[in-house]
Every structure is written in structure tokens, then in C-alpha cells.
Protein backbone atom coordinates (compact mmCIF):
# COMPACT_ATOMS: atom_id res chain seq x y z
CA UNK A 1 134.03 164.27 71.65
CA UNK A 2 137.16 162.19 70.69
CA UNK A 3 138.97 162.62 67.58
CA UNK A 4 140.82 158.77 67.03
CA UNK A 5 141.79 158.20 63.49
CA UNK A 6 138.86 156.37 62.88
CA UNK A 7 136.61 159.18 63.77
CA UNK A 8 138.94 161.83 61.95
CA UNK A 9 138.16 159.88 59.11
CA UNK A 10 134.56 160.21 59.69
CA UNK A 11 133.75 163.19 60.19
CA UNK A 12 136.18 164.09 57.35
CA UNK A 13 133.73 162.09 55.28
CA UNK A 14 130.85 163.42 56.94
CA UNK A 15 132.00 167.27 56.13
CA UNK A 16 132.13 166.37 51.94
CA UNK A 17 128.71 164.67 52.64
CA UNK A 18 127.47 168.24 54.72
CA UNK A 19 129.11 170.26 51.99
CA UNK A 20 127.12 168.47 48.92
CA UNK A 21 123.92 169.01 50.55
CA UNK A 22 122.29 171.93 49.39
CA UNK A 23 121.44 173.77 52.32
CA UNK A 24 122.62 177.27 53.44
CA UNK A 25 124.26 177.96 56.44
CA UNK A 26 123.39 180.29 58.57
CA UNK A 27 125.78 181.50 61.30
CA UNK A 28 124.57 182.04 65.08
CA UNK A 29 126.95 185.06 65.43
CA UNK A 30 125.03 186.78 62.75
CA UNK A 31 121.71 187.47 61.20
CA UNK A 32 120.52 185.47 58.19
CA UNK A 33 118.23 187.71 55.74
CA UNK A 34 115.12 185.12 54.72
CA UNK A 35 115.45 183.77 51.28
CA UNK A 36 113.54 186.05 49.11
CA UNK A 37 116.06 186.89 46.30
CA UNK A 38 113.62 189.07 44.26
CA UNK A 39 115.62 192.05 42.22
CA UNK A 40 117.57 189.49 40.26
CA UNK A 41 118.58 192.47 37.33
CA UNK A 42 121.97 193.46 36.82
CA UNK A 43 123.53 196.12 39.40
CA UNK A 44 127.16 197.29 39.87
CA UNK A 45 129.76 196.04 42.46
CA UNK A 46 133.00 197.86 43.04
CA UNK A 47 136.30 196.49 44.54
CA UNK A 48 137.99 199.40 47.00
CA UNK A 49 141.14 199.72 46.59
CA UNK A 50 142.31 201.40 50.11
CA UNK A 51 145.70 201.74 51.93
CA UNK A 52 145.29 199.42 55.23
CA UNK A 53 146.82 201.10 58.76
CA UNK A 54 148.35 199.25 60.98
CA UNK A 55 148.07 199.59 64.85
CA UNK A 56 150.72 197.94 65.83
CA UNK A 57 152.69 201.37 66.92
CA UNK A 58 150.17 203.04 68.85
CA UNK A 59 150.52 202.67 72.58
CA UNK A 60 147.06 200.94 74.06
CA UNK A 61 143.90 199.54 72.69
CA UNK A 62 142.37 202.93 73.80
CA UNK A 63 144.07 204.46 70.84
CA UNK A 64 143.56 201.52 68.57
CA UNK A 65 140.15 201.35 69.04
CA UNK A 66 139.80 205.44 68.55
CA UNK A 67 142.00 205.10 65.39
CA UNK A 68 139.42 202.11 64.02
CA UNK A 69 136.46 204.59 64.92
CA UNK A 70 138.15 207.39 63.10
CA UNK A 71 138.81 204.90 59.65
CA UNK A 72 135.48 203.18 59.35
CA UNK A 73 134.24 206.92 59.52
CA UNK A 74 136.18 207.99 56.78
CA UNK A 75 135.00 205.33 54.47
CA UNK A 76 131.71 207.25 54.08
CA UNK A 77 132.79 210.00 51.26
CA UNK A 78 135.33 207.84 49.06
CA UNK A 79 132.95 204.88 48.96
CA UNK A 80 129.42 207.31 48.52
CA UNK A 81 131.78 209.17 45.76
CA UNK A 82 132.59 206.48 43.61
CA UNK A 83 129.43 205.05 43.78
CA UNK A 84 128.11 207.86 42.43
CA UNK A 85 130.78 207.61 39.65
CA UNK A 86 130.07 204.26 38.54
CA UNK A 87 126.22 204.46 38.43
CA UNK A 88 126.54 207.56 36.40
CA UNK A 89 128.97 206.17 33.91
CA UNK A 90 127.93 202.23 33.94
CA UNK A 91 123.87 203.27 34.58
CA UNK A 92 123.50 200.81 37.36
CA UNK A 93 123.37 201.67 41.31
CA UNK A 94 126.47 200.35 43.28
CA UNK A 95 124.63 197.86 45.66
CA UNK A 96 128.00 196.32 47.26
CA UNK A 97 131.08 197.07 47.79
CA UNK A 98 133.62 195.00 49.21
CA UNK A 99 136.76 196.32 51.57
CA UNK A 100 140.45 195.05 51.59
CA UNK A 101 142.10 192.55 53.80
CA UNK A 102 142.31 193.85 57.45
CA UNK A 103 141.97 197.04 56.05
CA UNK A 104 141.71 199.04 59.33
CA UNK A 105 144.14 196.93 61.75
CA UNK A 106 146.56 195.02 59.00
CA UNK A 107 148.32 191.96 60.27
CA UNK A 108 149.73 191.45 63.55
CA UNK A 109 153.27 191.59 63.14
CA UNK A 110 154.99 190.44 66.60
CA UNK A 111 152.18 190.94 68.85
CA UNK A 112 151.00 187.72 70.66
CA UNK A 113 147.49 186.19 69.68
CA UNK A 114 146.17 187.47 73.27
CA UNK A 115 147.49 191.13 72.99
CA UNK A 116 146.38 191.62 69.31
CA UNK A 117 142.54 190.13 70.49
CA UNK A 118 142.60 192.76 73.20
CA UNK A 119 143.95 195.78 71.27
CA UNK A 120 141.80 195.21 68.05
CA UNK A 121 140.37 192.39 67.72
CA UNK A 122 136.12 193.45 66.87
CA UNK A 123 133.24 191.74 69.22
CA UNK A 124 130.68 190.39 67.54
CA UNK A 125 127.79 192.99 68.12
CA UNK A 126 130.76 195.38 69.48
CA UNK A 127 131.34 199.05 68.82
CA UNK A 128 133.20 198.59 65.26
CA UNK A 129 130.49 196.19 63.71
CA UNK A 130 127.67 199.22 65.03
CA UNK A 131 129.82 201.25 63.25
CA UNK A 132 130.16 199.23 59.76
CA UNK A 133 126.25 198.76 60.29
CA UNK A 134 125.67 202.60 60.24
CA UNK A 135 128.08 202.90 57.69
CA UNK A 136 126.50 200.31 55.24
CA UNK A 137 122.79 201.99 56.27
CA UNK A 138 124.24 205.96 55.21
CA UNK A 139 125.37 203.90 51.78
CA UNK A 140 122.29 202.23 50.93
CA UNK A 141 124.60 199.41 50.04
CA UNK A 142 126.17 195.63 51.14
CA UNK A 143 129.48 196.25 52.78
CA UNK A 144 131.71 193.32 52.26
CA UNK A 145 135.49 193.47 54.65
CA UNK A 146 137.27 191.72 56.68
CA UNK A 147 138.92 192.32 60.20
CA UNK A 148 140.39 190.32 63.75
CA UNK A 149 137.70 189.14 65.71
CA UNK A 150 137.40 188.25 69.14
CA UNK A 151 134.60 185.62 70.47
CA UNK A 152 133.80 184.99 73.89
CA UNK A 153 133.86 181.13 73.48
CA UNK A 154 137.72 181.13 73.10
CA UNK A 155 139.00 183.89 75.24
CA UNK A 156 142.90 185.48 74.41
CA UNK A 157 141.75 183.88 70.74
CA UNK A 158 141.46 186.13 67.25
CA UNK A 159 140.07 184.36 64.45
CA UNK A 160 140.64 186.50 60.86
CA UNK A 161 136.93 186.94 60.14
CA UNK A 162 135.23 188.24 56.80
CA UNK A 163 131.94 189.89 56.85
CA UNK A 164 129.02 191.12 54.93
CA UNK A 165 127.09 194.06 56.33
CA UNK A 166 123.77 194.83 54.70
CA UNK A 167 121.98 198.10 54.20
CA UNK A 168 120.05 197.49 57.35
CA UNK A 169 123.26 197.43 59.78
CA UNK A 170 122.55 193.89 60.31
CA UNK A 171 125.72 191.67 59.63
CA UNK A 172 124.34 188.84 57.57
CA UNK A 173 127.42 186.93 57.04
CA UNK A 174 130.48 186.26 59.20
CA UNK A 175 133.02 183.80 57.75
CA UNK A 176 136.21 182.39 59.87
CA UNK A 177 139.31 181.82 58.02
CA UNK A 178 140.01 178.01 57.67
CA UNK A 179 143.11 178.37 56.50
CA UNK A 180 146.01 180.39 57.26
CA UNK A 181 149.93 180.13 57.90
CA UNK A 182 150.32 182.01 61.09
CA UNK A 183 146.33 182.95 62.71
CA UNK A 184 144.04 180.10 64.44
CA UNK A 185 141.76 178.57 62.74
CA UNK A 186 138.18 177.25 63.89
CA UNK A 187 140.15 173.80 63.28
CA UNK A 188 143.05 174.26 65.25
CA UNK A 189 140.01 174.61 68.43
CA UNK A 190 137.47 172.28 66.06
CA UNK A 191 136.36 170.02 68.97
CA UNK A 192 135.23 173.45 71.14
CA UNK A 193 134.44 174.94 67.84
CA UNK A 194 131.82 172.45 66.14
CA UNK A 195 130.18 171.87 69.45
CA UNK A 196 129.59 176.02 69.53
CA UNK A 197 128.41 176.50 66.30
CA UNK A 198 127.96 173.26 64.71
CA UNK A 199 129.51 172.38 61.14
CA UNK A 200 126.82 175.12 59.30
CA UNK A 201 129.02 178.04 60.56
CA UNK A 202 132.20 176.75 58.96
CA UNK A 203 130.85 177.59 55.37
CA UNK A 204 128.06 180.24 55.49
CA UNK A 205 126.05 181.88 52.45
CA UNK A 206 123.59 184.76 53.10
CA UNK A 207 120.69 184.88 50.69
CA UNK A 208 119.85 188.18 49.81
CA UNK A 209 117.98 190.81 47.32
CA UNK A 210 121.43 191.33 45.66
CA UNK A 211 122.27 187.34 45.31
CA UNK A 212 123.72 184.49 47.43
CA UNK A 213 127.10 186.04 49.00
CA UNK A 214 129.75 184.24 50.54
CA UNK A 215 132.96 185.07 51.28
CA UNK A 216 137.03 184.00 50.62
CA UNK A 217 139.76 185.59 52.93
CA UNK A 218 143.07 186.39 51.45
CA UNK A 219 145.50 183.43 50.19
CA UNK A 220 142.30 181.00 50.74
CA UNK A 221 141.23 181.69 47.06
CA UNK A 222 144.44 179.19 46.55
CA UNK A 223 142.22 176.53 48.29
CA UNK A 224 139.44 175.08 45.69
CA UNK A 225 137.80 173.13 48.64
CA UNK A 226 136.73 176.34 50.52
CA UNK A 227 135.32 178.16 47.34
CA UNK A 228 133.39 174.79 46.11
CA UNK A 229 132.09 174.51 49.82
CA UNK A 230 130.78 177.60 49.28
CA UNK A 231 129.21 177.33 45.70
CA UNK A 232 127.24 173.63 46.78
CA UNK A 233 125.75 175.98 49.28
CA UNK A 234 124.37 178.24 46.99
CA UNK A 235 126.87 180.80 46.79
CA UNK A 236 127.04 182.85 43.59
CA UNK A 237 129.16 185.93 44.53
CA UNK A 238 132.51 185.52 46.21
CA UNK A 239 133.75 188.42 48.22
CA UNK A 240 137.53 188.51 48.35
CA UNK A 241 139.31 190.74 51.13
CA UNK A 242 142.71 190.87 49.96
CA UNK A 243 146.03 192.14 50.41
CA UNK A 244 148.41 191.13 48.04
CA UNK A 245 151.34 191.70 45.93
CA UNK A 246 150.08 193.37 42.62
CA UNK A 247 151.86 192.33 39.09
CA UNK A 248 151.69 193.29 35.74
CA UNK A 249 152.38 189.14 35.51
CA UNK A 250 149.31 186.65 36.49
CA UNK A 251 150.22 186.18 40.05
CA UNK A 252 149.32 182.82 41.59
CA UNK A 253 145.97 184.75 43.55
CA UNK A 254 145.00 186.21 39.85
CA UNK A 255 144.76 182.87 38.25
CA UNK A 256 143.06 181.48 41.21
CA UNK A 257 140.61 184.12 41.15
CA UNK A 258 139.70 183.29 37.56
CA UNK A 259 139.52 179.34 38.40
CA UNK A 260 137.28 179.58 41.19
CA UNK A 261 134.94 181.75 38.87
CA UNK A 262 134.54 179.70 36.10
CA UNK A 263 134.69 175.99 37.64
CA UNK A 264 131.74 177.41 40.55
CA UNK A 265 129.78 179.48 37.76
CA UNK A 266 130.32 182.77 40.39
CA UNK A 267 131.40 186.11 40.54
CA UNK A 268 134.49 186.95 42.19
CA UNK A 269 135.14 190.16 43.83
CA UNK A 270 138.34 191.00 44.75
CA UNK A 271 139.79 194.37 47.01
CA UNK A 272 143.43 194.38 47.51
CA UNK A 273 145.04 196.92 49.72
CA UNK A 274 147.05 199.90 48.11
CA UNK A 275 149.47 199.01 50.39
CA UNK A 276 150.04 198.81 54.37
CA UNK A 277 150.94 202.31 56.21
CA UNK A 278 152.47 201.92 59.69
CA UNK A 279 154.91 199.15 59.00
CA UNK A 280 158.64 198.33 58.19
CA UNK A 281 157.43 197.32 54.56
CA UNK A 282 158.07 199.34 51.75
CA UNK A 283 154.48 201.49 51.42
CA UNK A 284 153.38 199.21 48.06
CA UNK A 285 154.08 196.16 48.91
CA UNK A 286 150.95 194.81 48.89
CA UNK A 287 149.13 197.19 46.16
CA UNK A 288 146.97 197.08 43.41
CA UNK A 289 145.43 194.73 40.68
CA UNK A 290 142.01 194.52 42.31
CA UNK A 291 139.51 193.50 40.03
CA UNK A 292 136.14 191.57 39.58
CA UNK A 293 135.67 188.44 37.32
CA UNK A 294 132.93 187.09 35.75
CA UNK A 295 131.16 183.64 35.84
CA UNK A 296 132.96 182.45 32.81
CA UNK A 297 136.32 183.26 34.27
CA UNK A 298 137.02 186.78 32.30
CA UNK A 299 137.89 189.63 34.38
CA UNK A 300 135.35 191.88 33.58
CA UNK A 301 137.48 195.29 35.75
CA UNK A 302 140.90 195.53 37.40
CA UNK A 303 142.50 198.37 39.21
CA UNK A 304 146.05 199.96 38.50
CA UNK A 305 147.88 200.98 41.54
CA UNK A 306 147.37 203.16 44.45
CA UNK A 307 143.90 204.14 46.29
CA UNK A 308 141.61 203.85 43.66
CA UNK A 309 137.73 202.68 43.25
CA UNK A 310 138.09 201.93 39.14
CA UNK A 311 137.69 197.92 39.82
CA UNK A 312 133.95 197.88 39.31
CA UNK A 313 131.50 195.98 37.18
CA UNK A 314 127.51 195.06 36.35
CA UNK A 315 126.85 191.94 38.29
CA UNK A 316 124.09 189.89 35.82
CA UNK A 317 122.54 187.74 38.20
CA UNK A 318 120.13 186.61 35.40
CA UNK A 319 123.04 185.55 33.48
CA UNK A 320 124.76 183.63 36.18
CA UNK A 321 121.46 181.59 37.23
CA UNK A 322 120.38 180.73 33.63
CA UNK A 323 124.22 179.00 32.85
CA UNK A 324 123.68 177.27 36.27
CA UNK A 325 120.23 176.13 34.81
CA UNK A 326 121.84 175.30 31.73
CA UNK A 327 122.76 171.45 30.83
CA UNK A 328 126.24 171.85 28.86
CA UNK A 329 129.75 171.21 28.94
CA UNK A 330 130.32 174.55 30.34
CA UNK A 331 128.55 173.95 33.49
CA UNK A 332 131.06 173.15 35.70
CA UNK A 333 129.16 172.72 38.77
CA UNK A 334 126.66 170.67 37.84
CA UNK A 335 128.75 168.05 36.28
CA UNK A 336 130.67 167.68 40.26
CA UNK A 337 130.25 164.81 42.32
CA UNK A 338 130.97 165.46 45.54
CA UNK A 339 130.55 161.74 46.75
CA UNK A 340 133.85 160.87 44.49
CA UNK A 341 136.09 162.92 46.38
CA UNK A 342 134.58 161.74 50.30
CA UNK A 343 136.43 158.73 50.61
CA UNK A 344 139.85 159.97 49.32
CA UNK A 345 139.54 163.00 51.41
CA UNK A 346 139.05 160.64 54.45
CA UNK A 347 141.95 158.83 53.99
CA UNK A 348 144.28 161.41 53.23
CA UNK A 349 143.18 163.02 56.60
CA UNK A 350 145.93 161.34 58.92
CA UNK A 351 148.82 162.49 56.78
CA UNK A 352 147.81 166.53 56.55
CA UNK A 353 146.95 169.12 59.42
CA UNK A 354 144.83 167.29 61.79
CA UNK A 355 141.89 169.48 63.79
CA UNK A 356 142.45 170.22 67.48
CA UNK A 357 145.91 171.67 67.44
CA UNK A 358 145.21 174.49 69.92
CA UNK A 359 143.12 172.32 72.13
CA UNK A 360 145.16 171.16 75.62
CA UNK A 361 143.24 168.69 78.10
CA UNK A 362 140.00 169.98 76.29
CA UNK A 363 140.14 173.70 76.29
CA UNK A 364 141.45 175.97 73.58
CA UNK A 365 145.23 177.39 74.32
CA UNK A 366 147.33 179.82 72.87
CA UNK A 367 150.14 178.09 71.14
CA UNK A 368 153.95 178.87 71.27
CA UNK A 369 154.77 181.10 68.48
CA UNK A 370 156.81 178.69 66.52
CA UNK A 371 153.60 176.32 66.21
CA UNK A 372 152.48 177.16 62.75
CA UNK A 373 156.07 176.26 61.15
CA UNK A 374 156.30 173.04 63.32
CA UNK A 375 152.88 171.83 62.11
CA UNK A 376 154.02 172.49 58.68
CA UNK A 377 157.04 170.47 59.08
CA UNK A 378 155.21 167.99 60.34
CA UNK A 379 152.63 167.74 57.65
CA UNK A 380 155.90 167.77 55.31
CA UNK A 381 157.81 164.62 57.87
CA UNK A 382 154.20 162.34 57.47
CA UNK A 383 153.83 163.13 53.25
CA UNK A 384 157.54 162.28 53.29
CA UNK A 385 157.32 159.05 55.02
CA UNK A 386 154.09 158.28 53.21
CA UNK A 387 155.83 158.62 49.96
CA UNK A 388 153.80 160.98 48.77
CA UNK A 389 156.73 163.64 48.06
């Protein structure tokens, strides 16, 4: 499948056209629960605000993958503790709860793509999601995270994957990150990618009993295109595996989290680390602020600092579908038009990030490590020249 200009700008086109239709995608790597949203009353969700480990120290993937084992098992008491907590002081039963960013590998640091894949990147179906499954089963509850996963369709690859667990063990939602400064993304291998998994894994939404979840990793809540993807599928809750810097000022990811609430009519909820153990960074560097906002944009619960489960909140579906149903001024989404934006998106296409950037002769390969700042300086060189900046 060749990707001339002229076919950039088509299926560029053709993406806005898949993302305005209204179905929900479903991905192949994971179980889709049917569509029988039934207990639509409120119920609580809590953000958990844990310290993420990193790996990068210990000596062999043997060890990494024991040290991943030991974590997820760990997560049982906190998590079945403070769910207890908040049904007995908010009156409704904890029914998801979402993890931080990378929580139990953090970020790669130095290691190559390859090595980190091999040392802890998770296998679809592998030991770690069994063991989120079981976890998520002993809860009674949706387990929202996000981790490194490897897939046999682009071997020495990692793509930074969010997931939703449900209370059966199935994983019912497994979303690739699209964009990222310095991890692949399924469109740096899109060619190999879309003719995988076609373009209904790029943005999946899993119906469930508890709503239509979808998930945002990390800085990608800066991106309105992914989030509004999401919501013209159907999504109404976003779950947001963070790791950020936390501020008693609105950071740029706090204000984001707000807009993408209010202009898709959805919940956002949003873990952050309480910091990164196992690094060169200062313990809190990336700490606190979790929270959860509301439909309308209002942050409804935020977390202070340190390891903490006090971001949690009532999640009124009932609300959230009636404003959706609701012809006003207010209702963002249904006042879009998707077709407006097609066209310009198209043609804007040559001058940004094209797809394809890890594919040689073909086949998906590992780039040199100065890639991601070249493309950026690239992207930079074309708006430049374009006049554009």
C-alpha cells in the first residue's frame, strides 16, 4: 500500500470521515463486552495516586518480570481499602479505578526500544495482563492502567499501551499511544499497522455496564483530535494514565483535562504518579494533583501529594446522557461538524509528521535514537518554509 502525497491526503480525509461515523471500535487484541449498557445510576470512580518503580536497575528481565508480578500483587489491599472508604463515605460502590502512567515499569530511560520490549514490555494475553485480570476479578471492579507492550506483528517494537480490565479478567480495551515525543507510534509503522488491525483499532471504546470507556495516555490529553476521536465513537468516560508534574498553578495537562470534558460532554479520570522510585529524578517529580472532572468541565475531586486514593467521585451517567440528548448551547458535541475540518486536515498533512517513519523497504525498523528530535526538526524546517511560523 503506497503512501504518495495524494494518497496521504486521502486517507487523511478518509480517517475524519471514519472518526465522524458513529461506530465503536473494537480492537482484535482484546475482547469487546456486547453493548448492553443497563445500570446507568450513579457509582463512584477513584483516581490512584501510586509511586511508579522503575526497572531500569535491575539486572535481567527475569527480575523485571518477578518485580512486575510482585507490584500488580500489591495493588490488591490499597485499591480494595479505599474502595471501601469511598463507598462508605460517598454511599456508592467503587466500580473503576484507574492506575498511573507506567505505573509498574516507568519510562525507559536509556534502554533501546528492543531491550526495554524484552525486559518489560507485557504480551497481549501474557503473564502480567492474567495477572491485572485476576486482580480486577478479586476487586469486583474495571481496572483502568497503562504499561509497555510488546506485539508479535512488530518484533524488537514497544508501543505505550493503555488498558481497561473488567471484572471478568477479560481486557476490553487496549489503546496505542498516537502520540508521543520519544516511543513508536502505530503511525510511525501505519502501513504494517492499518493492514493488522485496520483503522477501528486506532481509536477504540468498550461499551460496558459502567458506560462507554475509552482511554487518553499521558501528554495526549494536550491533543483535542485524539479525545474528540474518541467521544464521536461513543466514548463518555476518559481514562487518563498519567505521570506528571503536580502544581498548586493550572498546569497545561489540568486545563486540558477540563477542555476535553466539557467540549466532549465526558468524564475525565485522571491518576498521576506520586512520583517515580528507581531513578536519578528527585522522588516527586512527577507527583500529585490527580483528580476527576465532570461533564461540564468542573473538577468534581483532586488529590494533594504523595500515595493517596482521595481523587474520587460519583460518576452520573444519567446526567451525562440526558445533556448529550439535550438541544442547547451547552452541547458541545452535537453542535461539531466533523466534515468542516476533513479537507483542511488533508492538506495540512504534507507539512506535519507523515505516517511510516519506522517502516524501511516495507518492514517496521527500529530507528536511531536521535529520530524523534530529527522528525521534529523537520516538521519545524517544512512549517518554516511553508510560512506557517
Amino acid at each position: 500500500m503506497a503512501f504518495e502525497t495524494d494518497r496521504r491526503q486521502a486517507l487523511a480525509a478518509g480517517i475524519c470521515a471514519a472518526i465522524a461515523g458513529s461506530g465503536t471500535a473494537a480492537f482484535p487484541l482484546a475482547a469487546q463486552q456486547e453493548n448492553t449498557v443497563t445500570d446507568t445510576a450513579s457509582y463512584s470512580a477513584i483516581a490512584m495516586q501510586l509511586t511508579a518503580r522503575s526497572l531500569e536497575r535491575l539486572p535481567d528481565e527475569a527480575a523485571a518480570r518477578q518485580a512486575i508480578q510482585g507490584h500488580i500483587a500489591e495493588l490488591e489491599t490499597p485499591i480494595r481499602t479505599s474502595a471501601i472508604f469511598v463507598n462508605q463515605y460517598a454511599g456508592k460502590p467503587v466500580k473503576l479505578a484507574v492506575l498511573p502512567e507506567y505505573l509498574f515499569t516507568s519510562y525507559p530511560g536509556r534502554i533501546s526500544i528492543p531491550d526495554f520490549a524484552r525486559k518489560v514490555g507485557f504480551a497481549p494475553g501474557g503473564a502480567e495482563y492474567e495477572a491485572l485480570g485476576s486482580l480486577a476479578e478479586k476487586l469486583g471492579m474495571f481496572l483502568a492502567g497503562n504499561a509497555y507492550e510488546t506485539d508479535k506483528a512488530f518484533p524488537d517494537f514497544y508501543f505505550q499501551t493503555s488498558f481497561v480490565v473488567a471484572p471478568n479478567g477479560d481486557t476490553v480495551l487496549r489503546y496505542r499511544r498516537l502520540i508521543s515525543m520519544f516511543a513508536p507510534s502505530p503511525h510511525d509503522v501505519w502501513e504494517k499497522y492499518l493492514d493488522t488491525y485496520g483503522l477501528e483499532a486506532v481509536f477504540p471504546v468498550a461499551k460496558t455496564e459502567i458506560g462507554n470507556l475509552a482511554a487518553i495516555a499521558s501528554e495526549e490529553i494536550l491533543y483535542p483530535e485524539i479525545a474528540r476521536a474518541l467521544a464521536l465513537r461513543g466514548a463518555e468516560i476518559f481514562c487518563h494514565s498519567s505521570s506528571e508534574v503536580g502544581s498548586p498553578l493550572a498546569t497545561n495537562k489540568d486545563i486540558a483535562k477540563q477542555a476535553r470534558a466539557f467540549e466532549n460532554l465526558a468524564y475525565v479520570v485522571s491518576a498521576n504518579t506520586a512520583g517515580i522510585s528507581g531513578t536519578g529524578l528527585p522522588l516527586s517529580s512527577a507527583e500529585g494533583n490527580s483528580q476527576i472532572v465532570d461533564y461540564k468541565g468542573k473538577v468534581i475531586a483532586q488529590s494533594g501529594d504523595g500515595e493517596t486514593f482521595t481523587s474520587f467521585a460519583n460518576i452520573d451517567l444519567r446526567g451525562l446522557r440526558d445533556a448529550r440528548r439535550t438541544p442547547a448551547m451547552t452541547n458541545y458535541l452535537a453542535r461539531q461538524r466533523p466534515a468542516l475540518w476533513a479537507e483542511a486536515y488533508a492538506a495540512a498533512a504534507e507539512n506535519f509528521h507523515g505516517p511510516n517513519g519506522m517502516m524501511a523497504n516495507g518492514k517496521p525498523a527500529i530507528p536511531e535514537r536521535d529520530y524523534f528530535k530529527r522528525a521534529q526538526e523537520r516538521v519545524i524546517e517544512r512549517l518554516d518554509k511553508a510560512g506557517l511560523i
